[in-house]
PDB file of N, CA and C in Angstrom:
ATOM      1  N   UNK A   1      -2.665 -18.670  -0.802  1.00  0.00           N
ATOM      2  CA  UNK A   1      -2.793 -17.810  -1.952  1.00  0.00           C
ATOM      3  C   UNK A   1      -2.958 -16.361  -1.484  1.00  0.00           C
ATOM      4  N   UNK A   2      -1.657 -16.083  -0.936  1.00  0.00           N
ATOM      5  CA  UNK A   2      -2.390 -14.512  -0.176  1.00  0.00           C
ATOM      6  C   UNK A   2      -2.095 -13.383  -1.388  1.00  0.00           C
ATOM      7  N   UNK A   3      -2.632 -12.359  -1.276  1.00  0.00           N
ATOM      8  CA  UNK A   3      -2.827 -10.795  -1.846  1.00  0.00           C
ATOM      9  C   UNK A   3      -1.351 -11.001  -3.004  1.00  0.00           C
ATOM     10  N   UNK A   4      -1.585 -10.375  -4.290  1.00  0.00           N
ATOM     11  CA  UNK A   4      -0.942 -10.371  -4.971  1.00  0.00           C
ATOM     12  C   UNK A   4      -0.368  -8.841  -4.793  1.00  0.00           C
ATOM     13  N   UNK A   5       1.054  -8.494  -5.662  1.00  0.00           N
ATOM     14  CA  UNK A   5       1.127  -6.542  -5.677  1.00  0.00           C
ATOM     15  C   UNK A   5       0.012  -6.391  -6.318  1.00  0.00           C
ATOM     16  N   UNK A   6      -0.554  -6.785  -8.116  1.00  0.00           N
ATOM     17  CA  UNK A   6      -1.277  -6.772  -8.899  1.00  0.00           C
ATOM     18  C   UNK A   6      -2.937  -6.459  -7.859  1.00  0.00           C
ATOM     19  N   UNK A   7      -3.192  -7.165  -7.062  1.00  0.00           N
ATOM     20  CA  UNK A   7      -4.149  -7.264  -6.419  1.00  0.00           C
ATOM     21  C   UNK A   7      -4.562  -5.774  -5.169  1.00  0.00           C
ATOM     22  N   UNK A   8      -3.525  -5.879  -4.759  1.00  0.00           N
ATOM     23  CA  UNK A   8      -3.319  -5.066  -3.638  1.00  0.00           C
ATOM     24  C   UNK A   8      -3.284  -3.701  -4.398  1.00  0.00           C
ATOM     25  N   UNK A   9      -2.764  -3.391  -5.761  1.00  0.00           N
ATOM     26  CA  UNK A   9      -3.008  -2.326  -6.241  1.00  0.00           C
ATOM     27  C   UNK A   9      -4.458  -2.105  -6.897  1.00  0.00           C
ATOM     28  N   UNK A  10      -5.081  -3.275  -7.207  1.00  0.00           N
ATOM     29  CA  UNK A  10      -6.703  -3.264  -8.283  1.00  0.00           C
ATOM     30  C   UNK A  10      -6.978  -3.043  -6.732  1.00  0.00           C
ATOM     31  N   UNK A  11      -7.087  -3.922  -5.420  1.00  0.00           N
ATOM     32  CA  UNK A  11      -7.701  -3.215  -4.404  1.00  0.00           C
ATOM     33  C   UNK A  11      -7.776  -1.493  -3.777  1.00  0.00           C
ATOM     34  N   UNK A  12      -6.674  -0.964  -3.825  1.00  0.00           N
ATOM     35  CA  UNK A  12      -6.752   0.068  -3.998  1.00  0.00           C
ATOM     36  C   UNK A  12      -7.447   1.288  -4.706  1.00  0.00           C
ATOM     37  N   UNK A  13      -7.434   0.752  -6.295  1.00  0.00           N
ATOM     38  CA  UNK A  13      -8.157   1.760  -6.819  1.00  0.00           C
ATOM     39  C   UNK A  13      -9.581   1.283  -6.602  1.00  0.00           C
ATOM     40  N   UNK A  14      -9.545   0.383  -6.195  1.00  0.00           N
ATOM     41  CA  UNK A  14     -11.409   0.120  -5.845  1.00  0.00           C
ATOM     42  C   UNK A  14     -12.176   0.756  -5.135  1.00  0.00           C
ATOM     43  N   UNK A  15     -11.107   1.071  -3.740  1.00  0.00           N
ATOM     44  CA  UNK A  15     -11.135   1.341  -2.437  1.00  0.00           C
ATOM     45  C   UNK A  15     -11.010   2.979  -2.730  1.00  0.00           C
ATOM     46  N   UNK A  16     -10.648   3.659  -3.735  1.00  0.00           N
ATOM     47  CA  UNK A  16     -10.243   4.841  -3.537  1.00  0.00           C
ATOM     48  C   UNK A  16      -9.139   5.679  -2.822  1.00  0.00           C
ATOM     49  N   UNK A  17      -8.255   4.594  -2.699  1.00  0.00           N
ATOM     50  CA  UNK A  17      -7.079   4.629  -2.120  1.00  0.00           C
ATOM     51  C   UNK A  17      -7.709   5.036  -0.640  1.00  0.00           C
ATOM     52  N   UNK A  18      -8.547   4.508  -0.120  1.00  0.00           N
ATOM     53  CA  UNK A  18      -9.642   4.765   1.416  1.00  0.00           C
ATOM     54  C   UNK A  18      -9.400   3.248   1.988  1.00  0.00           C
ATOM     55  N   UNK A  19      -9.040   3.815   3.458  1.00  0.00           N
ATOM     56  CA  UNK A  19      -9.547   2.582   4.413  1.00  0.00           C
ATOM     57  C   UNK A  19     -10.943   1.793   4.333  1.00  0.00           C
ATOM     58  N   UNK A  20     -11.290   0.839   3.960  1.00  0.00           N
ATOM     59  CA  UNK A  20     -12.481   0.186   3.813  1.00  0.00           C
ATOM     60  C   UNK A  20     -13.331   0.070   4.961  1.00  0.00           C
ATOM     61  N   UNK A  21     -13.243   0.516   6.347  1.00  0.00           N
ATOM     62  CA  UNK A  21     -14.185   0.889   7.536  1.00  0.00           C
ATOM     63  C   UNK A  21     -14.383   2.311   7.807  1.00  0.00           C
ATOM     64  N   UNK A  22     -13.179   3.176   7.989  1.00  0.00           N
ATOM     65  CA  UNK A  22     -13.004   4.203   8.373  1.00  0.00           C
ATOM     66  C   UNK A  22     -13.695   5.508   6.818  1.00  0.00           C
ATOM     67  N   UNK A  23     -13.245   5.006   5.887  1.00  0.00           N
ATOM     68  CA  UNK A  23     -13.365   5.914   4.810  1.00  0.00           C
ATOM     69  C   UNK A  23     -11.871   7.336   4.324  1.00  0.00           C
ATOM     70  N   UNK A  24     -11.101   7.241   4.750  1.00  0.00           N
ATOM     71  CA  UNK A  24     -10.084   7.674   5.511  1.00  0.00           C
ATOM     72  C   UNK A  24      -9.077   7.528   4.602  1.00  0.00           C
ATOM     73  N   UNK A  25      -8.226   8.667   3.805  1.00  0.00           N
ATOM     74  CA  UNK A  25      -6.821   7.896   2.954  1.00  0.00           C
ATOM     75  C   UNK A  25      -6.093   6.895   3.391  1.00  0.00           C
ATOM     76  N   UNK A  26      -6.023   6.016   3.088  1.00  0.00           N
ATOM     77  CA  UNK A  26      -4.793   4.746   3.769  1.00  0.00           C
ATOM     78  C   UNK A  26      -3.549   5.026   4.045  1.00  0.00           C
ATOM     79  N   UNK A  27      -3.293   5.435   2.362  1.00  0.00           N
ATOM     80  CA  UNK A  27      -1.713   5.744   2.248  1.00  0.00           C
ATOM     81  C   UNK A  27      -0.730   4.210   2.223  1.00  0.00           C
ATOM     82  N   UNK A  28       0.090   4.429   2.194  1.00  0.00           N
ATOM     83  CA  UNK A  28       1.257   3.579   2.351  1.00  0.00           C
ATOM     84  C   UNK A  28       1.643   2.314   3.351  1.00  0.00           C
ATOM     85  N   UNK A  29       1.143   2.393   4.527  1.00  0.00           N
ATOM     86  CA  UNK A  29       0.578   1.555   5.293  1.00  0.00           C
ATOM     87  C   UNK A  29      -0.702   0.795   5.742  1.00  0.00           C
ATOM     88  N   UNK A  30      -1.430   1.060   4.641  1.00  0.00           N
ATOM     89  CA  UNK A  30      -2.614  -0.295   4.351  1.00  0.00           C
ATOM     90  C   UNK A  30      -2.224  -1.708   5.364  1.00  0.00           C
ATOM     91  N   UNK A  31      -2.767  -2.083   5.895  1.00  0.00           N
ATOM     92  CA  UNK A  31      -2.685  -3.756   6.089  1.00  0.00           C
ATOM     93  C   UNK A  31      -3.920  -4.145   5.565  1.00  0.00           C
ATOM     94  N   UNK A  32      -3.704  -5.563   5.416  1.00  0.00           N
ATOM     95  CA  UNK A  32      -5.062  -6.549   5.165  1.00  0.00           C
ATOM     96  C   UNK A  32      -5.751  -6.816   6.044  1.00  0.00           C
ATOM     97  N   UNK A  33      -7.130  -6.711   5.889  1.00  0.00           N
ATOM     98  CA  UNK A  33      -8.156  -6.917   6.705  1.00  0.00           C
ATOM     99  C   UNK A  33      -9.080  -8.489   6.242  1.00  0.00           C
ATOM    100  N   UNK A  34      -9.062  -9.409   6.916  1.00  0.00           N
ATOM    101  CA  UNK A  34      -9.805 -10.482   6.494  1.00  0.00           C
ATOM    102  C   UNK A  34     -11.321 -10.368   7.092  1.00  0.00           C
ATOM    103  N   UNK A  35     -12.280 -10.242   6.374  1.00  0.00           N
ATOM    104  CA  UNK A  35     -13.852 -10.066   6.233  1.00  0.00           C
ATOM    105  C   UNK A  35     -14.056 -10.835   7.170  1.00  0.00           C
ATOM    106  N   UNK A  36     -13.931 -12.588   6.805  1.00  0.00           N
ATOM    107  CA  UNK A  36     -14.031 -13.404   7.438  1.00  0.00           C
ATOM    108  C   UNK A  36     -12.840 -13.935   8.120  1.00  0.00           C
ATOM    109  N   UNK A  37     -12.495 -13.396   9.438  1.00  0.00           N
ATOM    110  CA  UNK A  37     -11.459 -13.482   9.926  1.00  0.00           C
ATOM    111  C   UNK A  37     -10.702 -15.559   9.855  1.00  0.00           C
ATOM    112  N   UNK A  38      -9.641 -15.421   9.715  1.00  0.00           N
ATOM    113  CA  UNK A  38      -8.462 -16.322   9.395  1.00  0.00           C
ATOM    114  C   UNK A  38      -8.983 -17.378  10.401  1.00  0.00           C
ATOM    115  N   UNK A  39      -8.770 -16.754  11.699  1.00  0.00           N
ATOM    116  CA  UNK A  39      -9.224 -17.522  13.336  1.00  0.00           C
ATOM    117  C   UNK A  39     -10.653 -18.674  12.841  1.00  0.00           C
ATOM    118  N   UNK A  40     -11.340 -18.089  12.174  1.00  0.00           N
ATOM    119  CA  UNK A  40     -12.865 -18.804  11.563  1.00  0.00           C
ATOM    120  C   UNK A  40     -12.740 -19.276  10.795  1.00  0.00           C
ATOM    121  N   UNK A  41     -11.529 -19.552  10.072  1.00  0.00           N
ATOM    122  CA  UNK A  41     -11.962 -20.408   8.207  1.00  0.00           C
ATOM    123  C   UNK A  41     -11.935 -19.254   7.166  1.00  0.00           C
ATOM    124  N   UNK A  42     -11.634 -18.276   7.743  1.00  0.00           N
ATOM    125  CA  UNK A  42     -11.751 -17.116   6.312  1.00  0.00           C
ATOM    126  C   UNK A  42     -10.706 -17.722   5.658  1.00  0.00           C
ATOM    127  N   UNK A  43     -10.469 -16.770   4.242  1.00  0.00           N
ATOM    128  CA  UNK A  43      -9.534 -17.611   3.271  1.00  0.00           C
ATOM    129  C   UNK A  43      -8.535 -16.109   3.477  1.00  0.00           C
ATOM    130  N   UNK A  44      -7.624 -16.607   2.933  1.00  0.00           N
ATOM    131  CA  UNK A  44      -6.373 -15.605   2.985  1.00  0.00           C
ATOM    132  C   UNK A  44      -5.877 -15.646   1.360  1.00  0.00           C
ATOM    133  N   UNK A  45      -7.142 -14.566   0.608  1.00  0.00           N
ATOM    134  CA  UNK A  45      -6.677 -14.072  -0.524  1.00  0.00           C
ATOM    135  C   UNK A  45      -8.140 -13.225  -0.822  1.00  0.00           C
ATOM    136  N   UNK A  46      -7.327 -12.715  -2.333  1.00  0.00           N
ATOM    137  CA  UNK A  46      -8.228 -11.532  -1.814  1.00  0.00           C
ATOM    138  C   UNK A  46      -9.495 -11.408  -2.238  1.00  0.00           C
ATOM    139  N   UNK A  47     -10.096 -12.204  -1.763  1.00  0.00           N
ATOM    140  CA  UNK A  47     -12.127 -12.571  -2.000  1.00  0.00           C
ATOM    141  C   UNK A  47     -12.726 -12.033  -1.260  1.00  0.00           C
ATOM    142  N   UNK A  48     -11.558 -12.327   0.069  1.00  0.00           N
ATOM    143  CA  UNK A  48     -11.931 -11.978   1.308  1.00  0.00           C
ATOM    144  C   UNK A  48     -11.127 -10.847   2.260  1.00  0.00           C
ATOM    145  N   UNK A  49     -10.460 -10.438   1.896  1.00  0.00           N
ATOM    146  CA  UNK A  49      -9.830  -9.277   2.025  1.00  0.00           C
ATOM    147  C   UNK A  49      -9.606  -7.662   1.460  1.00  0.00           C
ATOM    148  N   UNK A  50     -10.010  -6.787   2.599  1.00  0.00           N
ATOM    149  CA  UNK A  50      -9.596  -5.537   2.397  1.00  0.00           C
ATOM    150  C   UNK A  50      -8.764  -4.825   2.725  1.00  0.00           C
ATOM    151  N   UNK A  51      -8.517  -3.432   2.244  1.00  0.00           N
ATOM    152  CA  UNK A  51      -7.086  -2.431   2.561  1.00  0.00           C
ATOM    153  C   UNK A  51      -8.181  -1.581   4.058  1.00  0.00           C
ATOM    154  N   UNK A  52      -7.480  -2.227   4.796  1.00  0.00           N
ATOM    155  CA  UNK A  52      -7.401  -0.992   6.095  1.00  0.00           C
ATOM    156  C   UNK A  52      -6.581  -0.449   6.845  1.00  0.00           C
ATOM    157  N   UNK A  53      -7.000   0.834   7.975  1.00  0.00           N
ATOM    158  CA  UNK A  53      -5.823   1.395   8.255  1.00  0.00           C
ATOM    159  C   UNK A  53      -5.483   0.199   9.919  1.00  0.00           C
ATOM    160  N   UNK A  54      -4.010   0.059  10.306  1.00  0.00           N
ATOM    161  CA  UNK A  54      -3.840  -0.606  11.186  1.00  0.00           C
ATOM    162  C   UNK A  54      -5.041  -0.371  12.653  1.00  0.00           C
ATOM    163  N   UNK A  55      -5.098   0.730  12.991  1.00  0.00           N
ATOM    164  CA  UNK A  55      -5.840   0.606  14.247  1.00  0.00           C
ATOM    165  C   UNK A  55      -7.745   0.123  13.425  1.00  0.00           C
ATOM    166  N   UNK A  56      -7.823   0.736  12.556  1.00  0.00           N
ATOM    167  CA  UNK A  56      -9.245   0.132  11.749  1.00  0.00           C
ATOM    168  C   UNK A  56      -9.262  -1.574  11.953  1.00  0.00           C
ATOM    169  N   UNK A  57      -8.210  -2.129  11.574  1.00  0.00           N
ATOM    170  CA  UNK A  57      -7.973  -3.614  11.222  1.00  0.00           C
ATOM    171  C   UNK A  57      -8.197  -3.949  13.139  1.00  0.00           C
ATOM    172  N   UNK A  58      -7.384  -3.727  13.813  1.00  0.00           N
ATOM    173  CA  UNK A  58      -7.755  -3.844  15.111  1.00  0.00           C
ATOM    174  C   UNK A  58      -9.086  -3.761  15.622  1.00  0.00           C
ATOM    175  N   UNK A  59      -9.513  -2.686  15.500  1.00  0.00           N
ATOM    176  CA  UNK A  59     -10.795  -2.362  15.635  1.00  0.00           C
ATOM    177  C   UNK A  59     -12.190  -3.537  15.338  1.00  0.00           C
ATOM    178  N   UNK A  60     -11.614  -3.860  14.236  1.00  0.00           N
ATOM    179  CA  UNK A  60     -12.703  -4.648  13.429  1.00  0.00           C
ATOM    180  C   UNK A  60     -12.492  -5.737  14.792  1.00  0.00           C
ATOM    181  N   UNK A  61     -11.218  -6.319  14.486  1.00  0.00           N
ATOM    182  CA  UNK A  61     -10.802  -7.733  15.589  1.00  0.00           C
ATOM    183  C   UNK A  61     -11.299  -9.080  14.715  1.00  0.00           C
ATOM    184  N   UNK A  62     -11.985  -9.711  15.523  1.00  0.00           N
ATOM    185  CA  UNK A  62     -11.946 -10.897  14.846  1.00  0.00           C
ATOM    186  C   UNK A  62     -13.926 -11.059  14.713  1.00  0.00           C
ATOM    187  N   UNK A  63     -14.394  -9.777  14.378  1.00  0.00           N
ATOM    188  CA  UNK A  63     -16.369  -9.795  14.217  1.00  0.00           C
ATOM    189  C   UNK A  63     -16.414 -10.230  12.934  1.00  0.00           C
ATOM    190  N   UNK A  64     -17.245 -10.913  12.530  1.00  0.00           N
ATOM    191  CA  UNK A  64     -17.797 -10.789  11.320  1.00  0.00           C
ATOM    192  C   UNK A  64     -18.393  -9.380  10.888  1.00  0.00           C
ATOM    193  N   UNK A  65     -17.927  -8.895   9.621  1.00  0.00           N
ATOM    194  CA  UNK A  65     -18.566  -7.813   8.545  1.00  0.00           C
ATOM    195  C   UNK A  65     -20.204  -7.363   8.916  1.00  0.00           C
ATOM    196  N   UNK A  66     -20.562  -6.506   9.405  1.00  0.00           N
ATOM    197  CA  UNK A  66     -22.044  -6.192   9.094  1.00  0.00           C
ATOM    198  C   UNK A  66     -22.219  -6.675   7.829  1.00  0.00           C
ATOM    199  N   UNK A  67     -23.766  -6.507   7.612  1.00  0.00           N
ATOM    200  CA  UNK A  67     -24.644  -6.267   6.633  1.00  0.00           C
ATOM    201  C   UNK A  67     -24.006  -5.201   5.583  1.00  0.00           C
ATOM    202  N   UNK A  68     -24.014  -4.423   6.336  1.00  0.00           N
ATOM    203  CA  UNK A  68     -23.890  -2.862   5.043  1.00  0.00           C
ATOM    204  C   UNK A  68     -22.265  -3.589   4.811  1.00  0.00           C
ATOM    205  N   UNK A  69     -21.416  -3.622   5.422  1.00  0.00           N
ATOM    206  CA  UNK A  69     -19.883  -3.656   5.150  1.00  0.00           C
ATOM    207  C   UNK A  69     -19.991  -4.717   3.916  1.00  0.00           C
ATOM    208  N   UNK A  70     -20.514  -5.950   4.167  1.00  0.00           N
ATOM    209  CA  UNK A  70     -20.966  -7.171   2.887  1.00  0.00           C
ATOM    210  C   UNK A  70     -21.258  -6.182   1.571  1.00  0.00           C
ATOM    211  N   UNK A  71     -22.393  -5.625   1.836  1.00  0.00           N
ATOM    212  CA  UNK A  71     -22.763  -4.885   0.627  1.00  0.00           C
ATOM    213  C   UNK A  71     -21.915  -4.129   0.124  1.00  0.00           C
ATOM    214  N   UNK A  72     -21.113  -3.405   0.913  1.00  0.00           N
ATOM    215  CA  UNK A  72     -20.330  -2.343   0.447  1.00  0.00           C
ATOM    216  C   UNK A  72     -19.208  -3.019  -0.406  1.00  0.00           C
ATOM    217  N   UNK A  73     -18.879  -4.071   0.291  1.00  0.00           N
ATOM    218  CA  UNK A  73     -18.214  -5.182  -0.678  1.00  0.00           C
ATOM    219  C   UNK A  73     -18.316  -5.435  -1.879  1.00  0.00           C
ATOM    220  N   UNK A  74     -19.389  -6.161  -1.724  1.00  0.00           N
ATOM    221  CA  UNK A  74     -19.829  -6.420  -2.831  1.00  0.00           C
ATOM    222  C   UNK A  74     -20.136  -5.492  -4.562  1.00  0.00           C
ATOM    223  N   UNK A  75     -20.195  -4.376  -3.727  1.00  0.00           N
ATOM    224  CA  UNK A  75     -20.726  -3.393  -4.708  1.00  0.00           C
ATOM    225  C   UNK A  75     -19.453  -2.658  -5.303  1.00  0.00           C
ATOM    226  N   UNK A  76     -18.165  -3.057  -4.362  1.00  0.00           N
ATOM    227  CA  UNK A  76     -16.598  -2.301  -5.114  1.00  0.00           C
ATOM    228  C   UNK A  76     -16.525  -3.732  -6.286  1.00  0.00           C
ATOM    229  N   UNK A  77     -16.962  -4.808  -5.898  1.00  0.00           N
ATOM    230  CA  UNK A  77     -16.067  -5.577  -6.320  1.00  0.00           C
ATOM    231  C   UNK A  77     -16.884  -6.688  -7.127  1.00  0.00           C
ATOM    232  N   UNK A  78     -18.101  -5.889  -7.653  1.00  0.00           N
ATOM    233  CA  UNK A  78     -18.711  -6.452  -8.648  1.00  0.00           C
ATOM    234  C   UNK A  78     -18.257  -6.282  -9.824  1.00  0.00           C
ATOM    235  N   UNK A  79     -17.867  -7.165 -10.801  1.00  0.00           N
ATOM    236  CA  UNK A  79     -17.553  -7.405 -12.215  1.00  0.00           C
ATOM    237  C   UNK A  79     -16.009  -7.278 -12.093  1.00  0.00           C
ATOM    238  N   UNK A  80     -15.720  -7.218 -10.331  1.00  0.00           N
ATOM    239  CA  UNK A  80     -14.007  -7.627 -10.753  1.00  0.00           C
ATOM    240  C   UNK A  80     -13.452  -8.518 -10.757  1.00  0.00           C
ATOM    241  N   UNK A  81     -12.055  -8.743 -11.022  1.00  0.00           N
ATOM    242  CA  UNK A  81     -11.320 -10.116 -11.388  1.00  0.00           C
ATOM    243  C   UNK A  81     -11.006 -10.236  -9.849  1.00  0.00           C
ATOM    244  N   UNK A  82     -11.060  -9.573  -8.677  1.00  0.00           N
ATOM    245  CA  UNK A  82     -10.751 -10.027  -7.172  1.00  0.00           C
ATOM    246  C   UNK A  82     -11.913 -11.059  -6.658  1.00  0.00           C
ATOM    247  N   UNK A  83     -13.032 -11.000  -7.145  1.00  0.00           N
ATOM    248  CA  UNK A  83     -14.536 -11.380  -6.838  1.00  0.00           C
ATOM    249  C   UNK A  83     -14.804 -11.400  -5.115  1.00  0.00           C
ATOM    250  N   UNK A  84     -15.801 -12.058  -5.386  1.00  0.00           N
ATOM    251  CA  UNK A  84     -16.131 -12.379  -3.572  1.00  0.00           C
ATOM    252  C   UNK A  84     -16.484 -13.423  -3.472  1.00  0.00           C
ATOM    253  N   UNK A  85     -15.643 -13.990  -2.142  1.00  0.00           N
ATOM    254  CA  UNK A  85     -15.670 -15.171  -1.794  1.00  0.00           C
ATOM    255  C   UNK A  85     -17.247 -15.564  -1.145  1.00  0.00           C
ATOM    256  N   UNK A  86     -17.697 -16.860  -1.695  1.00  0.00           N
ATOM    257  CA  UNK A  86     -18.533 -17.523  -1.346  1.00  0.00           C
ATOM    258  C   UNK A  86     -19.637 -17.314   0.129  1.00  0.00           C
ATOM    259  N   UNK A  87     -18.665 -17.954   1.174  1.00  0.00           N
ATOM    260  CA  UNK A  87     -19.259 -17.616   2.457  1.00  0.00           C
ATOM    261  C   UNK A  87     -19.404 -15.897   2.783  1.00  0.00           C
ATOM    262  N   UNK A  88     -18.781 -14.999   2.318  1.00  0.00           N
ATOM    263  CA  UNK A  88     -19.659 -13.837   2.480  1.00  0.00           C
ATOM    264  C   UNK A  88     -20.891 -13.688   1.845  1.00  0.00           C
ATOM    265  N   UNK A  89     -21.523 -13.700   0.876  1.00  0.00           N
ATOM    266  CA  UNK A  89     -22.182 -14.265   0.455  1.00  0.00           C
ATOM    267  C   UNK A  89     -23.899 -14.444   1.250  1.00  0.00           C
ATOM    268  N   UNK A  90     -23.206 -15.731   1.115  1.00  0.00           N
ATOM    269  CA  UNK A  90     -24.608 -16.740   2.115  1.00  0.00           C
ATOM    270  C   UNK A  90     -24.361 -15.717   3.686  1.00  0.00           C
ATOM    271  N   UNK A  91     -23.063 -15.538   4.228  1.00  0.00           N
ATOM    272  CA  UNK A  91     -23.161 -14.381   5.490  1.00  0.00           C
ATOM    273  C   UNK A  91     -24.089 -13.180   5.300  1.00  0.00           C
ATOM    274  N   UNK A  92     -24.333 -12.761   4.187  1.00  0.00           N
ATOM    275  CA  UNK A  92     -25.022 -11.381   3.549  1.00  0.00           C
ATOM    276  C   UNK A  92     -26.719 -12.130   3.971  1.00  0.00           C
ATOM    277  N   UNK A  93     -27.042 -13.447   3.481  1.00  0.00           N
ATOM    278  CA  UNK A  93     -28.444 -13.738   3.348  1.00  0.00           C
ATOM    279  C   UNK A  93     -28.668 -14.259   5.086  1.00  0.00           C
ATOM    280  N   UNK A  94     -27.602 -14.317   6.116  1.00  0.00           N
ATOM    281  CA  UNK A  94     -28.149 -15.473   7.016  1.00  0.00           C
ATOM    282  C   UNK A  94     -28.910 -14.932   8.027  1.00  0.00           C
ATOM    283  N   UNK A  95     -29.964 -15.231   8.865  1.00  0.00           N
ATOM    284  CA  UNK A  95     -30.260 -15.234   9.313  1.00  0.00           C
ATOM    285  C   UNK A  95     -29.691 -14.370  10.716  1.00  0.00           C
ATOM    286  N   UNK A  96     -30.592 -13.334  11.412  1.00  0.00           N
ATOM    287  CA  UNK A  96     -29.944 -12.688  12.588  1.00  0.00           C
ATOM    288  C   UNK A  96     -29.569 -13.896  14.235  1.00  0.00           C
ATOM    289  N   UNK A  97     -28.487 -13.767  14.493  1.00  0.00           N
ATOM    290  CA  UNK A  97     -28.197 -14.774  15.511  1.00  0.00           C
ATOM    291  C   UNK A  97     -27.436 -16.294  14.898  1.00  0.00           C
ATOM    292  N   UNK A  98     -27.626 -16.594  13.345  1.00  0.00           N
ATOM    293  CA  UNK A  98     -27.246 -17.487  13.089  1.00  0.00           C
ATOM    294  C   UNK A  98     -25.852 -17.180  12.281  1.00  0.00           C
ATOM    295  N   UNK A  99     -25.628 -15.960  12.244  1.00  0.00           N
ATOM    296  CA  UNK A  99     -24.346 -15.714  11.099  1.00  0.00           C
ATOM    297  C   UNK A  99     -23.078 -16.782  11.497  1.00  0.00           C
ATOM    298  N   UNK A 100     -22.911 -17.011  12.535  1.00  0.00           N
ATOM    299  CA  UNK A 100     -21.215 -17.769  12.731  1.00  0.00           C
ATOM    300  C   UNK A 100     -21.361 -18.728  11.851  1.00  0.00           C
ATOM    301  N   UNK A 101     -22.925 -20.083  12.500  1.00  0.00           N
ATOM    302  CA  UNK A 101     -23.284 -21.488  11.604  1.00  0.00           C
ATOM    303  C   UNK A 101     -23.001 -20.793  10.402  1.00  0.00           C
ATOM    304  N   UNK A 102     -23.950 -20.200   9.543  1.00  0.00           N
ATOM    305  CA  UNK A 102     -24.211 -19.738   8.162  1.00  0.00           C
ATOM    306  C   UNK A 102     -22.142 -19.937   7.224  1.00  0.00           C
ATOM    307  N   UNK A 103     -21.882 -19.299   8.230  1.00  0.00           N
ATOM    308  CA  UNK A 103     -20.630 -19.054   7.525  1.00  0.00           C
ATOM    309  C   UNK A 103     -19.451 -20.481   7.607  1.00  0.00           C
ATOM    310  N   UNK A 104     -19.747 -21.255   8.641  1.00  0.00           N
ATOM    311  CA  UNK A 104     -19.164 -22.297   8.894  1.00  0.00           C
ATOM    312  C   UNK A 104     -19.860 -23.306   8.128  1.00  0.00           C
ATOM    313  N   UNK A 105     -21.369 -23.289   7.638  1.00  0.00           N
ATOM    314  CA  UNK A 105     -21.653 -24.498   6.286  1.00  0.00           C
ATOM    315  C   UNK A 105     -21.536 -23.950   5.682  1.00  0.00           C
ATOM    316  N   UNK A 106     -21.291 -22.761   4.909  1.00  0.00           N
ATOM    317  CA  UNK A 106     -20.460 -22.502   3.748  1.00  0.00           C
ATOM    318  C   UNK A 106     -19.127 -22.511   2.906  1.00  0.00           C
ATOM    319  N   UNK A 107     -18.281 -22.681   4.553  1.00  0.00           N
ATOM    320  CA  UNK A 107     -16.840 -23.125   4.240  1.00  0.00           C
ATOM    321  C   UNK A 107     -16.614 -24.535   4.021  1.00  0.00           C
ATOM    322  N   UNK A 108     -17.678 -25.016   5.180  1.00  0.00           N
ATOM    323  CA  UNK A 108     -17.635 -26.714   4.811  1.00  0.00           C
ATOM    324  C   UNK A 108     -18.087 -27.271   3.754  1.00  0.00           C
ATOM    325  N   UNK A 109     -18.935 -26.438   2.926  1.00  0.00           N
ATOM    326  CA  UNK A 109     -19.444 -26.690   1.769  1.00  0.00           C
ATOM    327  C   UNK A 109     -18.159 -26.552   0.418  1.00  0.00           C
ATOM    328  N   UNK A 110     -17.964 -25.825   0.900  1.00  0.00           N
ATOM    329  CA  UNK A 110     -16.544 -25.084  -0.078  1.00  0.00           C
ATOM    330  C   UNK A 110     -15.612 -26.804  -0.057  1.00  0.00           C
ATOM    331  N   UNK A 111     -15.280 -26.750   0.659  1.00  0.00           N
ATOM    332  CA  UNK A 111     -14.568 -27.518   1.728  1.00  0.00           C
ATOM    333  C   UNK A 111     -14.835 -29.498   1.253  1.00  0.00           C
ATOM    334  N   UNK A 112     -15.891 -29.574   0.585  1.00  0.00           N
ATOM    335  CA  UNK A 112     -16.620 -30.497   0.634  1.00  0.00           C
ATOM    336  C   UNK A 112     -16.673 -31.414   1.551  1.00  0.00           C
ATOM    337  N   UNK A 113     -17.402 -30.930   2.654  1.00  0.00           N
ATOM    338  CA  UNK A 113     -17.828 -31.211   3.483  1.00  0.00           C
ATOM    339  C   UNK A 113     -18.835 -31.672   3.999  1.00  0.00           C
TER     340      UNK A 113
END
């Protein structure tokens, strides 16, 4: 279920037409950034995905989201129809040192697991 145009444009005006790490105009070459990277169980739509600029998206690599980045999330994309996916979430509440587990019983939970 990846990124819709519809989506990729409501992401945008969310974003302020801004890279979601950098703060930075995007412009026209946006790529998708997965929060919870793909490699881990992230989902590939947009719960869990943001507009960043290519070397930003690199940059990130394959870390899990800080704290603040979750929040910052959360706070574009409260009361929207994109929402936020689940395991960010419980990633926002987990424990320091335990974030990978946290996020892996949340997918398995998803997952019914």
């Amino acid at each position: 279920m990846p990124v819709s145009p519809d989506e990729y444009r409501l992401m945008d005006v969310q974003q302020g037409g801004c890279c979601f790490y950098c703060g930075e105009p995007v412009g026209a070459k946006a790529t998708f950034d997965h929060l919870i990277p793909l490699a881990y169980g992230g989902l590939d739509a947009a719960p869990n995905v943001v507009l960043a600029h290519r070397r930003c998206n690199q940059r990130k690599a394959d870390r899990l989201p800080t704290p603040e980045e979750i929040d910052r999330f959360v706070t574009q994309r409260r009361r929207s129809q994109l929402g936020v996916w689940p395991p960010l979430l419980a990633l926002r509440d987990a424990e320091p040192g335990d974030e990978w587990m946290t996020v892996a019983r949340a997918i398995a939970k998803l997952n019914g697991l």
